[in-house]
Protein backbone atom coordinates (compact mmCIF):
# COMPACT_ATOMS: atom_id res chain seq x y z
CA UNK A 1 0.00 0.00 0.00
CA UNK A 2 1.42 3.61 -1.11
CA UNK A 3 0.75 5.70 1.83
CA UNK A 4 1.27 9.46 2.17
CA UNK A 5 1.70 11.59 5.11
CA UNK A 6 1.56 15.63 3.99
CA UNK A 7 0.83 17.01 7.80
CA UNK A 8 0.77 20.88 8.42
CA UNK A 9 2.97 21.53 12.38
CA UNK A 10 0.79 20.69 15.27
CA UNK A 11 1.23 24.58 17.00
CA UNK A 12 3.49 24.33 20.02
CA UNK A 13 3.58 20.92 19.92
CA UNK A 14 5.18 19.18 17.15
CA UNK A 15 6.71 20.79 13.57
CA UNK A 16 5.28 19.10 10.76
CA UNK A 17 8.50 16.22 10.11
CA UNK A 18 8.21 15.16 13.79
CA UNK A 19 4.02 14.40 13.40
CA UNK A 20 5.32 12.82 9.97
CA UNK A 21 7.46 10.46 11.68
CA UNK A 22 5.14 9.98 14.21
CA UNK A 23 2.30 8.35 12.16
CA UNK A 24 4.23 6.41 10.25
CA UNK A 25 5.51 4.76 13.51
CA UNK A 26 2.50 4.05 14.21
CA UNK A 27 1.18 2.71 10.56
CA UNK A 28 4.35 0.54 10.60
CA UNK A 29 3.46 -1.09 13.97
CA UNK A 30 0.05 -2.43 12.30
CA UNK A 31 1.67 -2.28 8.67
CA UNK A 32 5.33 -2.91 8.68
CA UNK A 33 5.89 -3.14 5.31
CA UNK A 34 4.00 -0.25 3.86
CA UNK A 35 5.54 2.18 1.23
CA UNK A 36 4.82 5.30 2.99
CA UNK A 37 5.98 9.03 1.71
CA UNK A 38 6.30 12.00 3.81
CA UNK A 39 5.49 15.70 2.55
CA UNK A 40 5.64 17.53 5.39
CA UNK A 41 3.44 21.26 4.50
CA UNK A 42 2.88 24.16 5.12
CA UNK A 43 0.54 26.96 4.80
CA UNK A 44 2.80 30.23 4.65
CA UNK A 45 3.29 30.38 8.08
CA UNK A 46 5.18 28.68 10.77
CA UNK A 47 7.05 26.10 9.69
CA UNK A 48 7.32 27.32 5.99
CA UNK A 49 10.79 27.01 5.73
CA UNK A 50 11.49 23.54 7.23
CA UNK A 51 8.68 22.26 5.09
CA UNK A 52 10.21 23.53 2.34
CA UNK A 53 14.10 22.77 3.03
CA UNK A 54 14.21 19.72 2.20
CA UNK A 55 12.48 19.54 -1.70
CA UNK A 56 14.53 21.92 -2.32
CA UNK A 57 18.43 22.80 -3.10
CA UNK A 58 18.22 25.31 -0.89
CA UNK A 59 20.82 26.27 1.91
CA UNK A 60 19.95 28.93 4.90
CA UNK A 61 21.34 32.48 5.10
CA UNK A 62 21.73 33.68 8.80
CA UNK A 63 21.45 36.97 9.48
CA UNK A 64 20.48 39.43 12.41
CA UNK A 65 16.97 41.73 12.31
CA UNK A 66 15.02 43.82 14.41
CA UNK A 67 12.60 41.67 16.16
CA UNK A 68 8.66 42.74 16.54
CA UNK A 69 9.64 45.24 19.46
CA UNK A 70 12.90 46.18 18.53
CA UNK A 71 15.26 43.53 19.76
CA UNK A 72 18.13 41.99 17.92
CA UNK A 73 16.39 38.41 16.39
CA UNK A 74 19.34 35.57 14.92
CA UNK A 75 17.27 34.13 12.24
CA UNK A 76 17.50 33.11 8.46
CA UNK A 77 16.22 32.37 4.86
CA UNK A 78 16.64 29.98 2.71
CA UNK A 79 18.22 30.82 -0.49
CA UNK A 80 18.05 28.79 -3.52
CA UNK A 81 21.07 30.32 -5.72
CA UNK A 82 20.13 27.74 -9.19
CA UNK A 83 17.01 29.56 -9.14
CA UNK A 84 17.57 32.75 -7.72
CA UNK A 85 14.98 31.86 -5.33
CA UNK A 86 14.56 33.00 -1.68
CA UNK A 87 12.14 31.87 0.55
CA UNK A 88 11.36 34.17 3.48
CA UNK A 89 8.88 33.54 6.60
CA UNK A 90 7.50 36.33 8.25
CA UNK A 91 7.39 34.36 11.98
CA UNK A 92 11.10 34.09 12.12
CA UNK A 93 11.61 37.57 12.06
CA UNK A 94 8.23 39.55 12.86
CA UNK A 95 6.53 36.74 14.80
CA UNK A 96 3.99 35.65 17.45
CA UNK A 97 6.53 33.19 18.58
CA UNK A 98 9.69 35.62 19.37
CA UNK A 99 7.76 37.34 22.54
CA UNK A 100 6.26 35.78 25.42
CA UNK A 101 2.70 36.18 26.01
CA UNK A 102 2.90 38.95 27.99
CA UNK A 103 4.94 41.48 26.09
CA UNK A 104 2.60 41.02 23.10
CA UNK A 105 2.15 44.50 21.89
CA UNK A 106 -0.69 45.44 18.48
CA UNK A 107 0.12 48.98 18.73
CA UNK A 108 4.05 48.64 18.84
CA UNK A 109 5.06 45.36 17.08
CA UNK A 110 6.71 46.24 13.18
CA UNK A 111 7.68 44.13 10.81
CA UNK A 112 10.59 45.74 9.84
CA UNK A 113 12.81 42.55 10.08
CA UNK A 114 11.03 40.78 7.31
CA UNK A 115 11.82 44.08 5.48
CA UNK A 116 15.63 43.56 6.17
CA UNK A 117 15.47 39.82 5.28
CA UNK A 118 13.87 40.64 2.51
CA UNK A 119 16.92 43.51 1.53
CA UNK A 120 19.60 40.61 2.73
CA UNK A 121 17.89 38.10 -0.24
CA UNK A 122 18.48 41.28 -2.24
CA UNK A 123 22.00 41.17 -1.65
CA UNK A 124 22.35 37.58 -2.41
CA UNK A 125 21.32 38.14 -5.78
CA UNK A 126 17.29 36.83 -6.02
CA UNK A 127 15.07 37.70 -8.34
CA UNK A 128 12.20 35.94 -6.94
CA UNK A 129 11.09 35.53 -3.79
CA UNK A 130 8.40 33.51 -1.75
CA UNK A 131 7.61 35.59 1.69
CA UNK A 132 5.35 33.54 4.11
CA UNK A 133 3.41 35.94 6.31
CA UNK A 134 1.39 33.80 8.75
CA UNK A 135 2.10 34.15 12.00
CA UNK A 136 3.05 37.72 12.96
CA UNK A 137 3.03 39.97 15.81
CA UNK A 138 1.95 43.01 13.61
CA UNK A 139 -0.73 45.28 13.03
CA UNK A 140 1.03 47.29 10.79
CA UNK A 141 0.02 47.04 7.21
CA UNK A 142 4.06 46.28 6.41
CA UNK A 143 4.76 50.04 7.06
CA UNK A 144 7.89 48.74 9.17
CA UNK A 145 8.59 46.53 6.52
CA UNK A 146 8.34 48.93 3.41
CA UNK A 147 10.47 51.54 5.93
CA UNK A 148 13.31 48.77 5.94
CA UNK A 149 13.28 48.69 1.97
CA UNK A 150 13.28 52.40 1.48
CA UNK A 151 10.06 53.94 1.76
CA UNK A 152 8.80 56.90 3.90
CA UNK A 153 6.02 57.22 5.47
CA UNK A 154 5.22 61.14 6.71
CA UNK A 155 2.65 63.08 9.06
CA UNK A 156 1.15 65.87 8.42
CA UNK A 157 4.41 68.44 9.24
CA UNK A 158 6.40 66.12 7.11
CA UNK A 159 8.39 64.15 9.63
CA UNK A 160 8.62 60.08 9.55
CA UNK A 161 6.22 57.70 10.92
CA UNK A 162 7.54 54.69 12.85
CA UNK A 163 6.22 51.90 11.38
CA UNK A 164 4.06 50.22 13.96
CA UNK A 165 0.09 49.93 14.66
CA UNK A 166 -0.58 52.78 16.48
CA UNK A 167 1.40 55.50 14.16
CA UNK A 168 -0.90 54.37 11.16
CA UNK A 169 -3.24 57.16 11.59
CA UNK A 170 -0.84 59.91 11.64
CA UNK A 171 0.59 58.69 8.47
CA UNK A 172 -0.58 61.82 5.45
CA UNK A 173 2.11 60.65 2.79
CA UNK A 174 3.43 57.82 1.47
CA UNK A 175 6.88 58.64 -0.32
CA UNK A 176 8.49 55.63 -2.44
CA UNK A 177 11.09 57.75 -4.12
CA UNK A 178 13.73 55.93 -2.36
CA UNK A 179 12.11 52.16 -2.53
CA UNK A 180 15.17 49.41 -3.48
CA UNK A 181 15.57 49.68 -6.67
CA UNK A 182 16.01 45.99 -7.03
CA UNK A 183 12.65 45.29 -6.63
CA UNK A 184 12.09 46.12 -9.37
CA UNK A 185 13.29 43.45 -10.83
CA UNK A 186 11.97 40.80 -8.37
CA UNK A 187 8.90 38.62 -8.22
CA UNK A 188 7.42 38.71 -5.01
CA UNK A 189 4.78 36.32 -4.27
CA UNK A 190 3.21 36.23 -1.05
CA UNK A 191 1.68 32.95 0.89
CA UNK A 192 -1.63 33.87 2.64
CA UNK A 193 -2.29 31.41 5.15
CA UNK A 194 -5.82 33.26 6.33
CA UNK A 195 -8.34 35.41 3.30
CA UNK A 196 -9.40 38.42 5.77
CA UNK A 197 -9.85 41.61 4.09
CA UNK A 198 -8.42 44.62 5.72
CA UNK A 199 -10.92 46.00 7.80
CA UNK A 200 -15.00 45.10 9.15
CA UNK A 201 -15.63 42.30 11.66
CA UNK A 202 -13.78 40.41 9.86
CA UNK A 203 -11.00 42.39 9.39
CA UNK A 204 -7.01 42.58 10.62
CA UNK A 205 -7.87 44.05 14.16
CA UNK A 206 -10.99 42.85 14.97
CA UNK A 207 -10.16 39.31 14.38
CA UNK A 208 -6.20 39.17 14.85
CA UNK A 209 -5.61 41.67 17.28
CA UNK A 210 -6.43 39.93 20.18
CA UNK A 211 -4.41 37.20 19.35
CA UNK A 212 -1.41 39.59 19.09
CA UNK A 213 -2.24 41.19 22.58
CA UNK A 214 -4.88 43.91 21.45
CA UNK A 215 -7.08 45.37 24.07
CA UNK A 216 -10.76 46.11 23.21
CA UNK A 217 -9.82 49.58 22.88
CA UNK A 218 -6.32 48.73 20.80
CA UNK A 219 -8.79 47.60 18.16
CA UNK A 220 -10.71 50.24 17.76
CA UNK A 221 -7.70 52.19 17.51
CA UNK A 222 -5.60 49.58 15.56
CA UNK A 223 -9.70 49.54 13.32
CA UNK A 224 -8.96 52.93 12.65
CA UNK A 225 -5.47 52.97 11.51
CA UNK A 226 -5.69 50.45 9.44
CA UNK A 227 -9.20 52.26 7.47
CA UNK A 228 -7.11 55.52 7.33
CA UNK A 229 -3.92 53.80 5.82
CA UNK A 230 -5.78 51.97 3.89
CA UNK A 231 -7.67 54.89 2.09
CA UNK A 232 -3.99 56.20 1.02
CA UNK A 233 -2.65 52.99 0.26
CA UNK A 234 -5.57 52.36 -2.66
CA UNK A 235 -4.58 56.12 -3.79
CA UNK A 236 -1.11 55.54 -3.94
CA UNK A 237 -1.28 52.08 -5.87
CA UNK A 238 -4.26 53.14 -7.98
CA UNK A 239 -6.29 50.03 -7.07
CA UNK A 240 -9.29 48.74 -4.66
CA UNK A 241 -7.50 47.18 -1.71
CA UNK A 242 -9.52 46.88 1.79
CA UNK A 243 -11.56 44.12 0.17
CA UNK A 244 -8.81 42.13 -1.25
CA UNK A 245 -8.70 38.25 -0.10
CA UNK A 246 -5.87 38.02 1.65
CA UNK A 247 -5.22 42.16 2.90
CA UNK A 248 -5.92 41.55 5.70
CA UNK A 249 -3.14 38.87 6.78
CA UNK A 250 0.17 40.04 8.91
CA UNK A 251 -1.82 42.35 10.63
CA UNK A 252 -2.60 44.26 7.48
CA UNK A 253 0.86 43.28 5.20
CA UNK A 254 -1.05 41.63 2.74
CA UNK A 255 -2.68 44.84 1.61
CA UNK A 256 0.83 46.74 2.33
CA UNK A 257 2.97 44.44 0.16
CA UNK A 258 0.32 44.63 -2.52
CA UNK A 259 -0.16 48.42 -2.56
CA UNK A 260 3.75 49.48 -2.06
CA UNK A 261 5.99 46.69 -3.33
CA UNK A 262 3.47 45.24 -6.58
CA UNK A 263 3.20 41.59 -4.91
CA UNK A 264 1.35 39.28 -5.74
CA UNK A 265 -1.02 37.39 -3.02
CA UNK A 266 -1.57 33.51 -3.24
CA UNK A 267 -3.49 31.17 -1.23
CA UNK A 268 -0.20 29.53 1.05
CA UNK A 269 -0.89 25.91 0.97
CA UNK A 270 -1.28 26.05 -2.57
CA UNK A 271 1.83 27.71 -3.32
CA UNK A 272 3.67 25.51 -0.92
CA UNK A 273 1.91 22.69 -1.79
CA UNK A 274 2.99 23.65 -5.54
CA UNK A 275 6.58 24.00 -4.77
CA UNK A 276 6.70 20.35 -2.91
CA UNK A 277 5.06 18.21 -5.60
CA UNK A 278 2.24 17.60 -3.66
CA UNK A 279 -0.45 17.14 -6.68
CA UNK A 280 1.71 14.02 -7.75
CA UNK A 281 2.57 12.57 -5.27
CA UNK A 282 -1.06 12.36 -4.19
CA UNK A 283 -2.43 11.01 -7.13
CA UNK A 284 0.01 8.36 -6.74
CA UNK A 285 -0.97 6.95 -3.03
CA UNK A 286 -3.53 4.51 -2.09
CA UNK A 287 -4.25 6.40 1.15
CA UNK A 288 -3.48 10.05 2.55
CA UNK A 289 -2.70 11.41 5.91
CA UNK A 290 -2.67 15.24 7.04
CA UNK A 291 -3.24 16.75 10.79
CA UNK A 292 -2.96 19.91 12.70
CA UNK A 293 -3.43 20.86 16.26
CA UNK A 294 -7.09 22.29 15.04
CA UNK A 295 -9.62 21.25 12.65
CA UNK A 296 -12.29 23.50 11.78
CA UNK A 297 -14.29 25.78 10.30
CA UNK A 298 -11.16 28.10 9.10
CA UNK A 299 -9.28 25.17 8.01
CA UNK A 300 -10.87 25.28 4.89
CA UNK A 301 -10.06 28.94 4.71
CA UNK A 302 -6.48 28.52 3.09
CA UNK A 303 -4.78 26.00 5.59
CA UNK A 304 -2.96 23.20 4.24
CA UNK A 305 -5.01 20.34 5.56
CA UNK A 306 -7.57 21.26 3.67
CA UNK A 307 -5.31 22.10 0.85
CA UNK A 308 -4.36 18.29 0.61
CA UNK A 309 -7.49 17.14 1.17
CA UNK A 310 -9.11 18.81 -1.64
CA UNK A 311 -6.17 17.63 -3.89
CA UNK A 312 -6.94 13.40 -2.51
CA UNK A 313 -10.60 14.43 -3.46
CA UNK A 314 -9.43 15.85 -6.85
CA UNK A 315 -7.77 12.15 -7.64
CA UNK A 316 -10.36 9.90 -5.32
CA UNK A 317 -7.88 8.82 -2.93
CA UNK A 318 -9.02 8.46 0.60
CA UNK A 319 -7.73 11.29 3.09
CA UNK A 320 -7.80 10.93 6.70
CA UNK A 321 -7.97 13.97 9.35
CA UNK A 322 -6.26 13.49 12.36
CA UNK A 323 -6.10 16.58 15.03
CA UNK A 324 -5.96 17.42 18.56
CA UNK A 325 -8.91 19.27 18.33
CA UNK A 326 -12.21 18.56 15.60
CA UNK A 327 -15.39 21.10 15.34
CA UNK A 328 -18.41 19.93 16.11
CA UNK A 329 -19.70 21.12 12.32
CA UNK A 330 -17.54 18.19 10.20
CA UNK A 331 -19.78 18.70 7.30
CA UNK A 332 -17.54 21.69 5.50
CA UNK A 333 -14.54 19.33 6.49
CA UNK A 334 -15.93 16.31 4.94
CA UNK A 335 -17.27 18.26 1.85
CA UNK A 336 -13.43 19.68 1.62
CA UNK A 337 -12.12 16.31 0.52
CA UNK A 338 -11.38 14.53 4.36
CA UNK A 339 -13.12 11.10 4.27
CA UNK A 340 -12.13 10.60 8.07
CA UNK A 341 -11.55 13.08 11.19
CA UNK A 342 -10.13 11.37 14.26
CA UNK A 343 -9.21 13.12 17.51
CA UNK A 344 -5.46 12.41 18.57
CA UNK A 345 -6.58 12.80 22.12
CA UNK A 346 -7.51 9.19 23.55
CA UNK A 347 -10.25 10.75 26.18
CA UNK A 348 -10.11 13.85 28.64
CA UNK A 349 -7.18 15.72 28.72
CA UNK A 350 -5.45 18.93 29.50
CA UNK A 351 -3.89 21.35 26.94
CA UNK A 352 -0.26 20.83 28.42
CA UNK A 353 -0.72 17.04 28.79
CA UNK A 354 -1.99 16.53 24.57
CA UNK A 355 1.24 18.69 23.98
CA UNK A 356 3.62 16.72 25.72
CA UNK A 357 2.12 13.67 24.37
CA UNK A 358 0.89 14.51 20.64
CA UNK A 359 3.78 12.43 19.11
CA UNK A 360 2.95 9.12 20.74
CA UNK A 361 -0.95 9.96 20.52
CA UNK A 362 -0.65 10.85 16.65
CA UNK A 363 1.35 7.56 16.21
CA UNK A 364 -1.62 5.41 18.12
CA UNK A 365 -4.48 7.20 16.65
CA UNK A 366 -2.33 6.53 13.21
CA UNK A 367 -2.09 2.60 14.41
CA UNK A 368 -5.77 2.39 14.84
CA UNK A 369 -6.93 4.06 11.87
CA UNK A 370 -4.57 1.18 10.23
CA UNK A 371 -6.17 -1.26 12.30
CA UNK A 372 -9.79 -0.15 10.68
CA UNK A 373 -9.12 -0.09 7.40
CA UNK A 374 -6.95 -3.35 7.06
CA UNK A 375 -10.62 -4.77 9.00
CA UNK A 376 -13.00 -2.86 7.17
CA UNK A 377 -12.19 -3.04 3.39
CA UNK A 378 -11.77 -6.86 2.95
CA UNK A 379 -15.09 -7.48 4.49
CA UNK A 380 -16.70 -5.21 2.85
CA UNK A 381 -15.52 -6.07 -0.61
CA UNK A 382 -16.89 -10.07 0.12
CA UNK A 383 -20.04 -8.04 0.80
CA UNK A 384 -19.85 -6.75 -2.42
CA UNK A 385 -18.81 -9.42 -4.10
């Protein structure tokens, strides 16, 4: 039996390659001598890179940024020189995961650090690049980020803005006079991993915000901002942008990139997805795995689960769910291409408990899902038959 395993990172827990290994372990104890293929995925935000690293012949570029508040973050890109390709993720340099829970900061965080990894694949020579943006700490429609590259922002006497959430409605002009030059010559394509637009209920502040430490009130402010900027980012790029699927990602960047650097924005998992092969190498299994720490509702709003699973439904192979966590409302799921859901979790038990555990849970819920099909399909065939 062909067998592949594409899972997205189980958040906190496990990267994607660890909850690969994981179920195959546990396939192998039931099926031993299964051919099974790993694609680990991603959906343009954490755990791009290491997705990525190894389909490709790629090598990292270290190289020191300004974190989300300012501090010095030791990160890196990978760089693919044959193809003058750099892929960049925004979390390793702008991220949700470089501040503990209590300095989070909406207002203050800036992305300019993906704006000087961005300028440091400039210097290696790329002329395209692939920039990941799930997972920030920003609310800044990529006004740090732009800053890093060259442009000005300026209030009303003239002087610069600091590129941060709570400076975006003081901004008056947007000056690009001194933008990189080199970008001009670049393709930047940018993984979505969410399709928010930029503002409304379902916008960067009112959903994100919180998430990235926003008070009640920070919203309405960050609401605000982001409305204002927004109004002189469509002016400046000549263009409707607030609506835009995908503008609303990063805390905003998605509309910035588009409106001040030309990218272009693509659904992540399909990009990635694209990039690994994952189309073939589906068609070619008998049987396909995928997991996450959460299955739901917004899976099947650009995540890579549901990515893969539409692709098994595209070529009628059987995908099976597996997460920590399963909605109650599995219809959307099942009508997204997953034939199976199964919770990791073997009964009751707390967050910091599944965490520690997921590896040896994924591998037994991947045993027993084994264990039911190897039962299931032979009897039902001689009931066919």
């Amino acid at each position: 039996m062909n067998i592949l395993l594409a899972p997205n990172a189980l958040k906190g827990s496990l990267s994607a390659s660890s909850a690969a290994e994981a179920m195959a372990l546990g396939i192998r104890r039931r099926l031993p001598d299964a051919d099974i293929r790993t694609i680990p995925v991603a959906d343009g935000g954490d755990g791009m890179i290491e997705a990525i690293a190894g389909h490709l012949s790629a090598e990292p570029v270290e190289c020191t940024v300004t974190g989300p508040l300012g501090q010095p973050v030791r990160t890196a890109f990978l760089y693919a020189a044959d193809r003058q390709l750099a892929i960049i993720e925004m979390a390793r340099a702008s991220g949700l995961a470089l501040l503990p829970p209590h300095e989070l900061d909406a207002l203050n965080a800036t992305s300019t650090g993906t704006g000087e990894l961005i300028k440091a694949a400039l210097n290696q020579g790329c002329r395209h690049i692939v920039l990941g943006i799930g997972g920030s700490a920003t609310t800044d429609a990529a006004t740090g980020l732009a800053t890093a590259l060259g442009v000005r922002f300026l209030d009303e006497h003239q002087k610069p803005v600091s590129g941060n959430g709570g400076c975006l409605q003081t901004i008056r002009t947007i000056d690009t006079s001194n933008l990189d030059p080199r970008l001009c010559n670049v393709t930047l394509e940018v993984a979505c991993d969410v399709d928010n637009p930029l503002i409304g209920p379902e916008g960067a502040a009112a959903v994100y915000g919180p998430q990235k430490g926003a008070t009640q009130d920070d919203v309405w402010l960050l609401e605000r901002g982001l409305s204002h900027f927004g109004s002189l980012l469509e002016a400046h790029a000549g263009r409707e942008l607030e609506s835009l699927a995908g503008a609303g990602a990063a805390g905003g960047a998605g509309a910035g990139l588009v409106g001040l650097l030309n990218a272009t924005l693509k659904p992540g998992a399909r990009l990635v997805l694209d990039l690994l092969k994952v189309e073939a190498a589906v068609a070619q299994a008998d049987l396909v795995f995928t997991c996450e720490g959460h299955l739901d509702s917004q899976t099947c709003h650009g995540k890579a689960p549901a990515a893969v699973a539409g692709l098994a439904k595209k070529h009628r192979v059987p995908c099976v769910g597996i997460a920590g966590a399963i909605d109650d409302h599995t219809g959307q799921l099942h009508e997204a291409g997953f034939d199976a859901l199964f919770s990791l979790c073997p009964g009751p038990v707390s967050l910091d408990q599944a965490l520690a555990h997921a590896a040896d849970y994924l591998a037994n819920t991947a045993e027993q899902v084994m264990r039911c099909r190897q039962t299931a399909i032979p009897r039902l065939q001689a009931v066919d038959s």
